[in-house]
Protein backbone atom coordinates (compact mmCIF):
# COMPACT_ATOMS: atom_id res chain seq x y z
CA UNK A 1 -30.04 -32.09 -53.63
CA UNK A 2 -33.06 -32.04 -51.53
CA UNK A 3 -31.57 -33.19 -48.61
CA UNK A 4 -29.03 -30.05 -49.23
CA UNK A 5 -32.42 -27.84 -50.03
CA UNK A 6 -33.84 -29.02 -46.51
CA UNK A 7 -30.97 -28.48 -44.53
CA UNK A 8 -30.42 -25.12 -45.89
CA UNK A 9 -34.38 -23.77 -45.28
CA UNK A 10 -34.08 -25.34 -41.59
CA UNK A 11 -30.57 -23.10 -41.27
CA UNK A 12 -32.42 -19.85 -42.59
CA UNK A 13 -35.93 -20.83 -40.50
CA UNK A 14 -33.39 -20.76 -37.51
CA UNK A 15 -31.36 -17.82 -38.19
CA UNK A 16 -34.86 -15.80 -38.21
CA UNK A 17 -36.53 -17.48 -35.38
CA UNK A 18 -33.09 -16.31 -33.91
CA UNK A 19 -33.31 -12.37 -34.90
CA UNK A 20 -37.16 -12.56 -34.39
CA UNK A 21 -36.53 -13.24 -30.26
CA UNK A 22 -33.74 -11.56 -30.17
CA UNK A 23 -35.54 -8.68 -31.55
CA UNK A 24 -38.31 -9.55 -29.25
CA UNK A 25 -36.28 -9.47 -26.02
CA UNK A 26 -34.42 -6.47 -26.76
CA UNK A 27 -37.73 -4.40 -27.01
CA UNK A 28 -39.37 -6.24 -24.08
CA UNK A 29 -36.37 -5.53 -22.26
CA UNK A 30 -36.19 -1.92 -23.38
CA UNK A 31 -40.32 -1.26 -22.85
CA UNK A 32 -39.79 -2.46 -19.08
CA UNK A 33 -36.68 -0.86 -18.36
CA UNK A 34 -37.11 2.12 -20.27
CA UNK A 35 -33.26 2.18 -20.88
CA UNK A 36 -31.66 4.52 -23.26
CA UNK A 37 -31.33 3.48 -26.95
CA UNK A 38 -28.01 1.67 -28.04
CA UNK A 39 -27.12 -1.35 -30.69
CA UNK A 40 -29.54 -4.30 -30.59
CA UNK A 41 -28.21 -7.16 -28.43
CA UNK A 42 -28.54 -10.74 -28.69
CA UNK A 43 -30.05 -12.84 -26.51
CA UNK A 44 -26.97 -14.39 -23.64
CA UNK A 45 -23.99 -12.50 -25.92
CA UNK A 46 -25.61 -9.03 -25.62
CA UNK A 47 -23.70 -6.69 -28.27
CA UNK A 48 -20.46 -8.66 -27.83
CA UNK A 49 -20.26 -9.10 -31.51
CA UNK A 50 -20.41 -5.50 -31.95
CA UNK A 51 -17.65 -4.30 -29.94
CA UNK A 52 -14.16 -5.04 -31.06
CA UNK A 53 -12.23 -6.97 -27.81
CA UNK A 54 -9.13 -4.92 -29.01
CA UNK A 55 -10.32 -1.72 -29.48
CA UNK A 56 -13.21 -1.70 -26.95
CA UNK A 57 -12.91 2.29 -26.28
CA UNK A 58 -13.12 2.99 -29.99
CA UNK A 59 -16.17 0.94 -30.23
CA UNK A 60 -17.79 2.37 -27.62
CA UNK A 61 -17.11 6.13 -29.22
CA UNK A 62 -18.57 5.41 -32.51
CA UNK A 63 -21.51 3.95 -30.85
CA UNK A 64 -21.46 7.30 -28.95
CA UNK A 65 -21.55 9.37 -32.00
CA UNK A 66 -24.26 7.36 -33.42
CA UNK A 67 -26.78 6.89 -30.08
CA UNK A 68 -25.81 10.01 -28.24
CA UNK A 69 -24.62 11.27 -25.25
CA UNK A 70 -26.22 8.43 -23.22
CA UNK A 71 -26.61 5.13 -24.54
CA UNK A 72 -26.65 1.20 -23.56
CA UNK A 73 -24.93 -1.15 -24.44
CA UNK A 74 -25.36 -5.01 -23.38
CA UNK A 75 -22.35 -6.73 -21.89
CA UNK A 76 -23.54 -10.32 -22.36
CA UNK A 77 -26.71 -10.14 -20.68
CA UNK A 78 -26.12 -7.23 -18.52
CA UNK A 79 -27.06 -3.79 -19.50
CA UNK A 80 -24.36 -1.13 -19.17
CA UNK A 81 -25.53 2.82 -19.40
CA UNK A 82 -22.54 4.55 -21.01
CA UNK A 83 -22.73 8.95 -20.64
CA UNK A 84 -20.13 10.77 -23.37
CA UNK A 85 -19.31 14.06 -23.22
CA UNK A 86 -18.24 16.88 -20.32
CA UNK A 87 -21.82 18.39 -20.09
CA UNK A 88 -23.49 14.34 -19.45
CA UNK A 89 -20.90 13.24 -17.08
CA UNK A 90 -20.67 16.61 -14.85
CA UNK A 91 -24.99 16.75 -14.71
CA UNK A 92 -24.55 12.62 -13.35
CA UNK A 93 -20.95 12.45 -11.15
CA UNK A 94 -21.51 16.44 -9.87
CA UNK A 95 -25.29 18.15 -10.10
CA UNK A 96 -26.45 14.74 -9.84
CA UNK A 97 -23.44 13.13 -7.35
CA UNK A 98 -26.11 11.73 -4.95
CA UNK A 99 -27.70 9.04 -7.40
CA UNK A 100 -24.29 8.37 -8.75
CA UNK A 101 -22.51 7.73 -5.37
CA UNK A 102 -22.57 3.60 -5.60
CA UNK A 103 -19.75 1.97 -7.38
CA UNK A 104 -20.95 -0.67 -10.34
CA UNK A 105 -19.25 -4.17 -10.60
CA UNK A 106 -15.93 -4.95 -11.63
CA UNK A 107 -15.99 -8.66 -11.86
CA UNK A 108 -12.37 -9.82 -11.89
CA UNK A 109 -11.91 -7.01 -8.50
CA UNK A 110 -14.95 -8.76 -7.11
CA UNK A 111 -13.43 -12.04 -7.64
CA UNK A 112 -11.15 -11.90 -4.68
CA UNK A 113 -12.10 -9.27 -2.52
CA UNK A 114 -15.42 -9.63 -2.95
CA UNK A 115 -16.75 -6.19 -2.27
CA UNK A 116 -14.61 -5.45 0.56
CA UNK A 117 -12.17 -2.07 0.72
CA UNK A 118 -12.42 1.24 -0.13
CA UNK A 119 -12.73 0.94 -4.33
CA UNK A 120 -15.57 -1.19 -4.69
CA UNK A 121 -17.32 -1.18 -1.61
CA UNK A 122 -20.87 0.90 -0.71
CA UNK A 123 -23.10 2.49 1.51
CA UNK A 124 -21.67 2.48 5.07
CA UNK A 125 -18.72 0.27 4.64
CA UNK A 126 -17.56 2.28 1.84
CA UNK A 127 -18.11 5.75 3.73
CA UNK A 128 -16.24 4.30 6.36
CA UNK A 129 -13.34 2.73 4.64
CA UNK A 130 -12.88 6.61 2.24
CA UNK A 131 -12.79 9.01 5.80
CA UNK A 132 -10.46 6.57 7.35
CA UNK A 133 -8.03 6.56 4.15
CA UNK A 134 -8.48 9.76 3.37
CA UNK A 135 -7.03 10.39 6.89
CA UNK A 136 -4.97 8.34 7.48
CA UNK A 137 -3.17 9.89 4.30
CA UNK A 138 -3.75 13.20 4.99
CA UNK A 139 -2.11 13.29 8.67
CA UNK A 140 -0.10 10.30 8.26
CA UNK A 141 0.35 10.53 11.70
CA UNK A 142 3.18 7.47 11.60
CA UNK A 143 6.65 8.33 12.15
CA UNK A 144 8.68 11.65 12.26
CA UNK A 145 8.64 12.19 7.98
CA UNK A 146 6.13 13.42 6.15
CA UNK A 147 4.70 12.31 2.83
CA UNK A 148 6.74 14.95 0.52
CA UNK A 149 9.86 13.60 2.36
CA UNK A 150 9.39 10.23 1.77
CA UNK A 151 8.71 10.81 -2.24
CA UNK A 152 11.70 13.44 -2.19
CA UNK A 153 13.90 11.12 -0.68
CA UNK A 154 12.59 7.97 -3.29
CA UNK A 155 13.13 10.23 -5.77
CA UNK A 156 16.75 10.19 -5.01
CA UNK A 157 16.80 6.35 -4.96
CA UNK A 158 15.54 6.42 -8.20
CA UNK A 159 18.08 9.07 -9.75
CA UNK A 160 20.82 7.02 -8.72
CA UNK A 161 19.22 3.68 -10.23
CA UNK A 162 19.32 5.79 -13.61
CA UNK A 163 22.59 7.05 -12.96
CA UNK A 164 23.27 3.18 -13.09
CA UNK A 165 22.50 2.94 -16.76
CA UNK A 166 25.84 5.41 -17.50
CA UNK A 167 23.83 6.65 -20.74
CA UNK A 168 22.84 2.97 -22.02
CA UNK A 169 19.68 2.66 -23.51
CA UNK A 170 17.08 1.53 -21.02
CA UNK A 171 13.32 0.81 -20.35
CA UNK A 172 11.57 3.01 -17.83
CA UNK A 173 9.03 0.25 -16.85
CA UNK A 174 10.02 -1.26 -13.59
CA UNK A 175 12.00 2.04 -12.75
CA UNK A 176 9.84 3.72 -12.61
CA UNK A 177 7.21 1.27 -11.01
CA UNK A 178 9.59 0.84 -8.22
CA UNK A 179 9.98 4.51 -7.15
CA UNK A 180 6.15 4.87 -7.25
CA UNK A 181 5.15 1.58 -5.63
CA UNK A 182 7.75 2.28 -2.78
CA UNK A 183 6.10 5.44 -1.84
CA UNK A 184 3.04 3.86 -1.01
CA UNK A 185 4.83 0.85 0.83
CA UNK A 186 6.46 3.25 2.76
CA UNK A 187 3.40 4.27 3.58
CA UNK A 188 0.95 1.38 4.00
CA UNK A 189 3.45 -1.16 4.61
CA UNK A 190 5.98 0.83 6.96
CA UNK A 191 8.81 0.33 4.48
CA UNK A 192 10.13 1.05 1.16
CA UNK A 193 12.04 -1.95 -1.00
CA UNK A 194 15.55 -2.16 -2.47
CA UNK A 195 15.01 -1.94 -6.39
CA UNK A 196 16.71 -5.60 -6.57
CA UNK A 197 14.54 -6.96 -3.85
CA UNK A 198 12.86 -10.65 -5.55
CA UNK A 199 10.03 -10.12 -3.37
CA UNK A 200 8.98 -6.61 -4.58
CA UNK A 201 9.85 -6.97 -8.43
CA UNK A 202 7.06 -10.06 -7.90
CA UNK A 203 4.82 -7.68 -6.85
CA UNK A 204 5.61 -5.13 -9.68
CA UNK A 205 5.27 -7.92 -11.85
CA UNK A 206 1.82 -9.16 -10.19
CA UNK A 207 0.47 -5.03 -11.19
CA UNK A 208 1.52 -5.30 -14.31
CA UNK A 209 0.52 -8.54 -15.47
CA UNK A 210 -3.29 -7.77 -14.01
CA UNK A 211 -2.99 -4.23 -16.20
CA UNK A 212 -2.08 -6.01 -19.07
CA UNK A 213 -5.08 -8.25 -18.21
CA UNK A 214 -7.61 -6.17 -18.05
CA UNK A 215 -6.97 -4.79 -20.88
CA UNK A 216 -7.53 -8.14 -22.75
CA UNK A 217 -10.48 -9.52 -24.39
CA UNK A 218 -10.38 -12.67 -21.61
CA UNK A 219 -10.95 -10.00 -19.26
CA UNK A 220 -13.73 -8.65 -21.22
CA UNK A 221 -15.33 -11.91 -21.66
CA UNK A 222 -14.97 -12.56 -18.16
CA UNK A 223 -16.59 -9.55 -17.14
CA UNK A 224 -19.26 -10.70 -19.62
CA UNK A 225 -19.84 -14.44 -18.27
CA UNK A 226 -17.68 -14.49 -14.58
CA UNK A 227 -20.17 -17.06 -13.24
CA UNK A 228 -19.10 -19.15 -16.20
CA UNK A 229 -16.16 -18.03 -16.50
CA UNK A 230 -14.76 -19.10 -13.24
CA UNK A 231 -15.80 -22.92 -13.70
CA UNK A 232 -14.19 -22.64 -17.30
CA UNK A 233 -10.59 -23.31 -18.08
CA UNK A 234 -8.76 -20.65 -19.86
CA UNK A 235 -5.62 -18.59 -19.00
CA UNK A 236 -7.73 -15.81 -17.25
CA UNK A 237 -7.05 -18.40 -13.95
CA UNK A 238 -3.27 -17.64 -14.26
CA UNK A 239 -4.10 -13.66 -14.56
CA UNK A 240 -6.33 -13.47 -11.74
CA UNK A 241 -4.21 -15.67 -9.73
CA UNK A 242 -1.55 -12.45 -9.65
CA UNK A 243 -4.32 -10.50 -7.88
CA UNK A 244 -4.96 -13.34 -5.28
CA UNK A 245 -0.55 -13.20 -4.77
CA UNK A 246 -1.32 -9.35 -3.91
CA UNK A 247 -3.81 -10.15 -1.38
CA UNK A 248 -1.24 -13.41 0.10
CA UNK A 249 1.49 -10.72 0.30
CA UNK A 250 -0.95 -8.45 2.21
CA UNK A 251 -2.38 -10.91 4.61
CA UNK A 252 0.81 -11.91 5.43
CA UNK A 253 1.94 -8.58 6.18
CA UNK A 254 -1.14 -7.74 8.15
CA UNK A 255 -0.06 -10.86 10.43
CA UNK A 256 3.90 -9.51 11.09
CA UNK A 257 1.94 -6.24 12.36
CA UNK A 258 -0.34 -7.94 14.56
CA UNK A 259 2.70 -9.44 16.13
CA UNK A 260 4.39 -6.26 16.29
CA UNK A 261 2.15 -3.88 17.02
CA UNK A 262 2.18 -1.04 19.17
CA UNK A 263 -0.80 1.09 20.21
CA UNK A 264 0.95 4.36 21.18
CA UNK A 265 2.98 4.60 18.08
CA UNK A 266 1.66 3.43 14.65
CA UNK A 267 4.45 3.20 11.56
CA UNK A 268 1.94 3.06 8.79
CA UNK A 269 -1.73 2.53 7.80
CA UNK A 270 -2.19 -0.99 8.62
CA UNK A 271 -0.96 -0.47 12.23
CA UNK A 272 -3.62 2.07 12.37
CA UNK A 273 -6.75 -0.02 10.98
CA UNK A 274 -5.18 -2.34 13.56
CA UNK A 275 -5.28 -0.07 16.44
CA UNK A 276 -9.18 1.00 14.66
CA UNK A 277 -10.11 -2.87 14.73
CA UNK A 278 -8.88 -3.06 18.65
CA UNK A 279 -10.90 0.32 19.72
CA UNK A 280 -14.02 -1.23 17.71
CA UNK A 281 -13.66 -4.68 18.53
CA UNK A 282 -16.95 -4.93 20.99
CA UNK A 283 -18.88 -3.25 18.51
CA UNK A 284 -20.81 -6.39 16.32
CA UNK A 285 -21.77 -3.59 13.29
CA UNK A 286 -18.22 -2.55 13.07
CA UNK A 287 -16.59 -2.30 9.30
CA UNK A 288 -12.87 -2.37 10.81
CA UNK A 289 -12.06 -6.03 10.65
CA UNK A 290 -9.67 -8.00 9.08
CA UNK A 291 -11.21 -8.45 5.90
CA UNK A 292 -11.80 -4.91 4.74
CA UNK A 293 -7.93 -4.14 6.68
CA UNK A 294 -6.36 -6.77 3.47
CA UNK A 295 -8.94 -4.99 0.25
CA UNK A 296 -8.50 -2.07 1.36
CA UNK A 297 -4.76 -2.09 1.47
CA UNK A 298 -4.50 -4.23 -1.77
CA UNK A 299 -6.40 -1.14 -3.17
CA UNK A 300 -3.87 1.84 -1.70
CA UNK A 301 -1.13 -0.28 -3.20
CA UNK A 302 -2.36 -1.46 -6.82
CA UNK A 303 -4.02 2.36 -7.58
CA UNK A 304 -1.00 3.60 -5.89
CA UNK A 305 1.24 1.94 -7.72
CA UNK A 306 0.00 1.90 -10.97
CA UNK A 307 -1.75 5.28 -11.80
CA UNK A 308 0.87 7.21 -11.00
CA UNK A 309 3.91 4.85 -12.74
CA UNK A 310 2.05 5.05 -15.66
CA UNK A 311 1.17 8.41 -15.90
CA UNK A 312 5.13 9.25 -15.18
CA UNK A 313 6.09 6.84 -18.35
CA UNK A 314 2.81 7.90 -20.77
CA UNK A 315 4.57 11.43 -19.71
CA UNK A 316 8.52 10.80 -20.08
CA UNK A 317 7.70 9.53 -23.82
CA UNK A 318 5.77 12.54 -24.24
CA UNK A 319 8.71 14.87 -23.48
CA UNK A 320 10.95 12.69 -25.45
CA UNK A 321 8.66 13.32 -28.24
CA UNK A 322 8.56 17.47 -28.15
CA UNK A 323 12.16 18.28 -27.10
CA UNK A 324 11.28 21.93 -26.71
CA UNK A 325 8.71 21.35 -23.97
CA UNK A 326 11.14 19.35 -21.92
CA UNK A 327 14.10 22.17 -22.18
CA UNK A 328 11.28 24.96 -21.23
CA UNK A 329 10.79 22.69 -18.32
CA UNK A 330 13.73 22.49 -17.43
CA UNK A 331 14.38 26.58 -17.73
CA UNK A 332 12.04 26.91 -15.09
CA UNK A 333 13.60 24.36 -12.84
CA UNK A 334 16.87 25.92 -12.85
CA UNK A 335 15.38 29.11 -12.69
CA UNK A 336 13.34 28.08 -9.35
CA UNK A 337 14.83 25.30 -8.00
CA UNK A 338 18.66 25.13 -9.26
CA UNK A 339 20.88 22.55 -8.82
CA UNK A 340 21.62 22.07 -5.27
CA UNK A 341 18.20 21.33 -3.56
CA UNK A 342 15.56 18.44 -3.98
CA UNK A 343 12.27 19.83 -5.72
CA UNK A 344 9.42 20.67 -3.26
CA UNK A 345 5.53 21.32 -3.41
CA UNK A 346 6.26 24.58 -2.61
CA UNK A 347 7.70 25.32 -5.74
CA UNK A 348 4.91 24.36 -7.87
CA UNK A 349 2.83 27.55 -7.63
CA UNK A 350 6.49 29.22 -8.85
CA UNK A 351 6.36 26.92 -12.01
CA UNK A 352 3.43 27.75 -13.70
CA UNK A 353 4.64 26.47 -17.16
CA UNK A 354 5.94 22.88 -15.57
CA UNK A 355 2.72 22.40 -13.77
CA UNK A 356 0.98 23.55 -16.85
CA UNK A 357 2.83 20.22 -18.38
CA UNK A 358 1.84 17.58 -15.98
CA UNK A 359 -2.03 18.73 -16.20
CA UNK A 360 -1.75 18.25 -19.96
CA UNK A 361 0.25 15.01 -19.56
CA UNK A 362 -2.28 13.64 -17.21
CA UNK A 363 -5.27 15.00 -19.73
CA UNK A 364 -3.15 13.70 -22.75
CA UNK A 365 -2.36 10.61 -21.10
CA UNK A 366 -5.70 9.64 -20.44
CA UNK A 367 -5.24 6.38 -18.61
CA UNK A 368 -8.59 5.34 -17.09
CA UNK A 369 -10.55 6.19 -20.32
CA UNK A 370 -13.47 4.36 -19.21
CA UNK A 371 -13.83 5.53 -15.53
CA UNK A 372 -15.15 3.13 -13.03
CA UNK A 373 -18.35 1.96 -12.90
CA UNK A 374 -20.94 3.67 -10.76
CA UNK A 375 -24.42 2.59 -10.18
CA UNK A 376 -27.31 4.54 -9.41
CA UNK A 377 -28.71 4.36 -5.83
CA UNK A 378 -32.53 4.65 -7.42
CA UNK A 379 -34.57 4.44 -9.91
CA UNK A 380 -33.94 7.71 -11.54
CA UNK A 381 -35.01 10.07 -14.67
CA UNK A 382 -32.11 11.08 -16.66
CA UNK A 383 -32.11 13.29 -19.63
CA UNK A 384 -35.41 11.72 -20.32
CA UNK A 385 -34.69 8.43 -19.83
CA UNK A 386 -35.16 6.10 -16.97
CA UNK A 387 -32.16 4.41 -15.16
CA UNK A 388 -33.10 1.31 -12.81
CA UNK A 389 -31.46 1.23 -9.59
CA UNK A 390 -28.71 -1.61 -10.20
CA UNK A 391 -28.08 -1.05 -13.54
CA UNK A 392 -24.15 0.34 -13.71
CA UNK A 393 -22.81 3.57 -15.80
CA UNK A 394 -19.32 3.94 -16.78
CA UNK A 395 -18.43 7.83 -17.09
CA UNK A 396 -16.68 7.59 -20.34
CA UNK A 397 -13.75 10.09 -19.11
CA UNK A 398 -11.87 9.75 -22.02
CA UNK A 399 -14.81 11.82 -23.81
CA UNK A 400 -14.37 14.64 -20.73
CA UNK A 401 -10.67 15.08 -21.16
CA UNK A 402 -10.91 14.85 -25.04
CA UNK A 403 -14.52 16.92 -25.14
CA UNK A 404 -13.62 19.75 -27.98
CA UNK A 405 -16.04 21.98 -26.49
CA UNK A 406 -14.11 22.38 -23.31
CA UNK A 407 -10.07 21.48 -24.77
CA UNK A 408 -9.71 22.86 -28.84
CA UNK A 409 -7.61 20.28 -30.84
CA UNK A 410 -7.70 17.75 -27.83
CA UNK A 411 -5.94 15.26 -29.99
CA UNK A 412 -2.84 17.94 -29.60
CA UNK A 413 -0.45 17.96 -27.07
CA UNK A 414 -0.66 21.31 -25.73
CA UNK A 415 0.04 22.63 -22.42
CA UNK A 416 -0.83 26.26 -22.74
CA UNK A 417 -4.55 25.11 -22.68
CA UNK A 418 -3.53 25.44 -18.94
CA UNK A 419 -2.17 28.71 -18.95
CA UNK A 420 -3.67 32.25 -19.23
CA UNK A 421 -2.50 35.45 -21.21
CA UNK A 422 0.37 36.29 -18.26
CA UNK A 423 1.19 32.36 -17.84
CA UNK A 424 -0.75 31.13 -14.79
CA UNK A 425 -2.09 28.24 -14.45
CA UNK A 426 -5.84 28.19 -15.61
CA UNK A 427 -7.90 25.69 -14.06
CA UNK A 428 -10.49 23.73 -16.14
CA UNK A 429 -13.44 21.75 -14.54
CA UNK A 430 -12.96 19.43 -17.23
CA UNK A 431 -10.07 18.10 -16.10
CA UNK A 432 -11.04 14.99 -14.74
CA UNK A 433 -8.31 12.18 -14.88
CA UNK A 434 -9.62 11.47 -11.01
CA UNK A 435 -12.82 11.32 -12.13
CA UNK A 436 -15.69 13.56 -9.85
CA UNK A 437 -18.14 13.93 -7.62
CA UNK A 438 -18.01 11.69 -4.50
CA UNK A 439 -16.51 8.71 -5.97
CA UNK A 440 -13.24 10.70 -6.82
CA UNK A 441 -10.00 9.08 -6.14
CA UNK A 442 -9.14 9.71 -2.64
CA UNK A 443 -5.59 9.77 -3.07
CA UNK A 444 -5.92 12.91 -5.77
CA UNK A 445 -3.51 14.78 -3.36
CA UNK A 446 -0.34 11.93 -3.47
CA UNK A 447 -0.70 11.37 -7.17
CA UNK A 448 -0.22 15.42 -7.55
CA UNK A 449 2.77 15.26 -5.42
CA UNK A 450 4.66 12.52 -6.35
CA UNK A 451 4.16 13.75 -10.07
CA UNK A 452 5.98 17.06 -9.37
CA UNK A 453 8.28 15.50 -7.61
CA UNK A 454 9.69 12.62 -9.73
CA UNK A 455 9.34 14.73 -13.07
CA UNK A 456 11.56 17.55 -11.63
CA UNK A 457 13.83 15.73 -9.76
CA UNK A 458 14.28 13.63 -13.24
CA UNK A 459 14.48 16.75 -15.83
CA UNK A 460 16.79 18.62 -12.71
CA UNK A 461 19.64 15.48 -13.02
CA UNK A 462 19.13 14.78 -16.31
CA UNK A 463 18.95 14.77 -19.96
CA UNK A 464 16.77 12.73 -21.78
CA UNK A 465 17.08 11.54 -25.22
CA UNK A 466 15.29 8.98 -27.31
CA UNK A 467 16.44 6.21 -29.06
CA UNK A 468 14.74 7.42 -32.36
CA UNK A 469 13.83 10.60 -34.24
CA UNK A 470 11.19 12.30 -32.30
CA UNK A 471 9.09 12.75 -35.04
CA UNK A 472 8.87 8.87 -34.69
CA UNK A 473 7.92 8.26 -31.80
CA UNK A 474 4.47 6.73 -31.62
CA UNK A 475 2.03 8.46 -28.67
CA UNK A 476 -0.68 6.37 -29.44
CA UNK A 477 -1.57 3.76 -26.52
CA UNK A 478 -0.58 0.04 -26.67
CA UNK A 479 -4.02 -1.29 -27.03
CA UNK A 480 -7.83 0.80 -26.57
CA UNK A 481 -9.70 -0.79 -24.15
CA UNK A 482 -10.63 -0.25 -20.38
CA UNK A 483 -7.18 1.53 -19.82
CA UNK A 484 -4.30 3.09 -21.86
CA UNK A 485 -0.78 2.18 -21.71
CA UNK A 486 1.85 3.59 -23.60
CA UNK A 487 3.30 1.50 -25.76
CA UNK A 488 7.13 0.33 -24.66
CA UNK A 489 10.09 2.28 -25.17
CA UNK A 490 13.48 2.91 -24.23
CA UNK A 491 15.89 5.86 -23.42
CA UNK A 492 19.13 7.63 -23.12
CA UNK A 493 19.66 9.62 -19.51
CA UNK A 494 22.89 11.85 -19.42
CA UNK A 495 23.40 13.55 -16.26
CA UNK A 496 22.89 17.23 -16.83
């Protein structure tokens, strides 16, 4: 009984010496940091115990209703600022964009390409590595087509793949991940892929096995620990080996360019960081070698493939969803378009209702809800509190495009938020599924396109039914954490 009395006291003497330093360290930590207020973290685990692995987003909104529109929370040991809201997030990424400009740390990313490429890169390199994207895509001087042709003419592909499934029920996944992912081939690689090629399905496979990933709690706690992490057995090794595949395939295609190269007449973007890396190759400083050639286009090709897929399936389950949206859509394309020619960008600013649609999908959709992590370039003042320079801040965009000051009833689908009195398109600085500021995605302009595209050449061929009542089907996203997927579903395409 004693021995039980003892043992018990020593437990409780230890469970308070515990919260004493932990107390201790938080406010030490605090006092010299002078970071803004948030949950009290442990010592090593931070506020891990706090946030719920499967519903990390929702945990980090109550804790922003409760702390405010800026508030830290402690990923294991590491501090993370967290800004809520349309107001906080403009004054940081805009009025504020030079502080903001550095990206933050995205351990599993920095696992492989360690820095490198255009997404988590700064300073110089990253400067360097945006213009020449941003370029590159913007001329695309490579070849007689241009961009809009090569998504007009995948769209086609992928109309007769669906015309495959003669009105059988069928899941949209790797459809539509194929039509997306071969635009940017076709542009990075040179080349677009048959939908029954091995080698590309791997590679669809590879993107969505590292989505479903990281948005798992082993890629939270790896995010938490990753020096530990990477020593420690656990099946986050098989997951990140899918983004080390990505960079094989790369490197390997990098090395059948070099062999093939031509100087006077580039087919795609890595023949012209090739031809950049030959015109810079006596320069010692230069950021145009191989290693920021293989990150960078392992970036083009994961955000290219999977923002865009997913907001096209988020969006088809929408429309299944509110039948009436989808035939007003579809009005309007047979009104503009007709039958007998592919959609264009040209005809968007005629479809003020359809584009009106895609904005709300994409606000609706809400697939990044977290952002990326920036970090400030200084020690700066913010809203009265004091961020140290390497200390990273996730713009919680979910709270932007989902801020009830700026979109009423944002939990309702809606797309007349985006329209005005006589039906044009209103535009709404909250609208921020790119994010803002300097950091923005750089390839805002494909994503735009290849969205108008695909959904009107879709709703122009067919007619889409679900495989339940409407009123059942279920919007909400297949899991809440760093990014939102919609859950998986099938569906019924009869040719119109």
């Amino acid at each position: 009984m004693m021995e039980c009395l003892a043992s018990t006291t020593a437990l409780l003497g230890l469970a308070l010496l515990f919260i004493a330093l932990a107390s201790l360290w938080r406010n030490s930590k605090r006092q010299i940091l002078h970071l803004p207020p948030g949950p009290t973290p442990l010592p090593i685990l931070g506020n891990m115990l706090q946030l719920n692995p499967k519903e990390l987003l929702n945990s980090l909104l109550r804790l922003g209703n409760t702390y405010g529109a800026v508030f830290t929370v402690y990923f294991g040991p590491r501090p993370i600022v967290m800004l809520y809201g349309y107001e906080t997030v403009k004054e940081a990424l805009v009025d504020n964009k030079e502080d903001f400009v550095s990206r933050g740390i995205l351990p599993v990313h920095n696992h492989i390409l360690k820095g490198y490429g255009i997404t988590m890169s700064n300073g110089e390199r990253w400067r360097q590595m945006r213009r020449f994207a941003i370029m590159t895509l913007r001329n695309f001087g490579m070849g007689k087509r241009s961009i809009e042709e090569r998504i007009q003419e995948e769209a086609q592909f992928l109309v007769e793949e669906i015309k495959s499934t003669q009105g059988i029920p069928f899941d949209p996944t790797f459809v539509f991940g194929n039509a997306v992912s071969n635009i940017i081939c076709s542009i990075v690689f040179g080349n677009r892929y048959d939908y029954e090629d091995k080698k590309f399905l791997a590679l669809l496979t590879h993107i969505n096995e590292l989505l479903r990933f990281m948005n798992s709690t082993w890629d939270q706690v790896f995010s938490c620990f990753p020096h530990v992490m990477k020593y420690l057995p656990g099946p986050h090794h098989s997951k990140l080996k899918h983004l080390r595949d990505l960079r094989t395939f790369v490197e390997e295609r990098t090395k059948v360019h070099e062999e093939t190269l031509d100087l006077s007449s580039p087919r795609d973007f890595i023949d012209c960081f090739l031809i950049k890396m030959n015109k810079e190759k006596e320069n010692p400083d230069t950021e145009f070698h191989n290693e920021n050639l293989v990150s960078s286009t392992v970036n083009l090709f994961f955000a290219g493939t999977e923002t865009v897929s997913t907001t096209l399936r988020y969006g088809i389950l929408i429309l299944l969803k509110y039948p009436e949206i989808r035939e007003k859509m579809q009005q309007e394309i047979d009104r503009v378009i007709g039958h007998n020619r592919f959609p264009s960008v040209e005809d968007r600013s005629k479809m003020q209702y359809t584009d009106a649609v895609i904005h709300e999908i994409q606000r609706f959709s809400d697939i990044i809800p977290t952002g990326l992590p920036h970090t400030v370039t200084r020690d700066i003042q913010f809203r009265g509190y004091t961020i140290p320079k390497g200390v990273d801040v996730y713009p919680l965009l979910t709270t932007v495009l989902r801020d009830d000051s700026q979109f009423k009833n944002p939990e309702h689908f809606s797309p007349t938020r985006f329209l005005d009195e006589n039906g044009c398109l209103v535009r709404k600085d909250a609208f921020m599924p790119f994010s803002a500021g300097k950091r923005m995605c750089p390839g805002e302009g494909l994503a735009r396109m290849e969205l108008f595209v695909f959904f009107t050449t879709i709703l122009q061929k067919f007619n889409l039914k679900p495989v339940t009542c409407p009123e059942d089907i279920d919007l909400s996203p297949d899991g809440s954490t760093s990014g939102r997927l919609p859950r998986p579903y099938q569906l019924i395409a009869l040719p119109r």
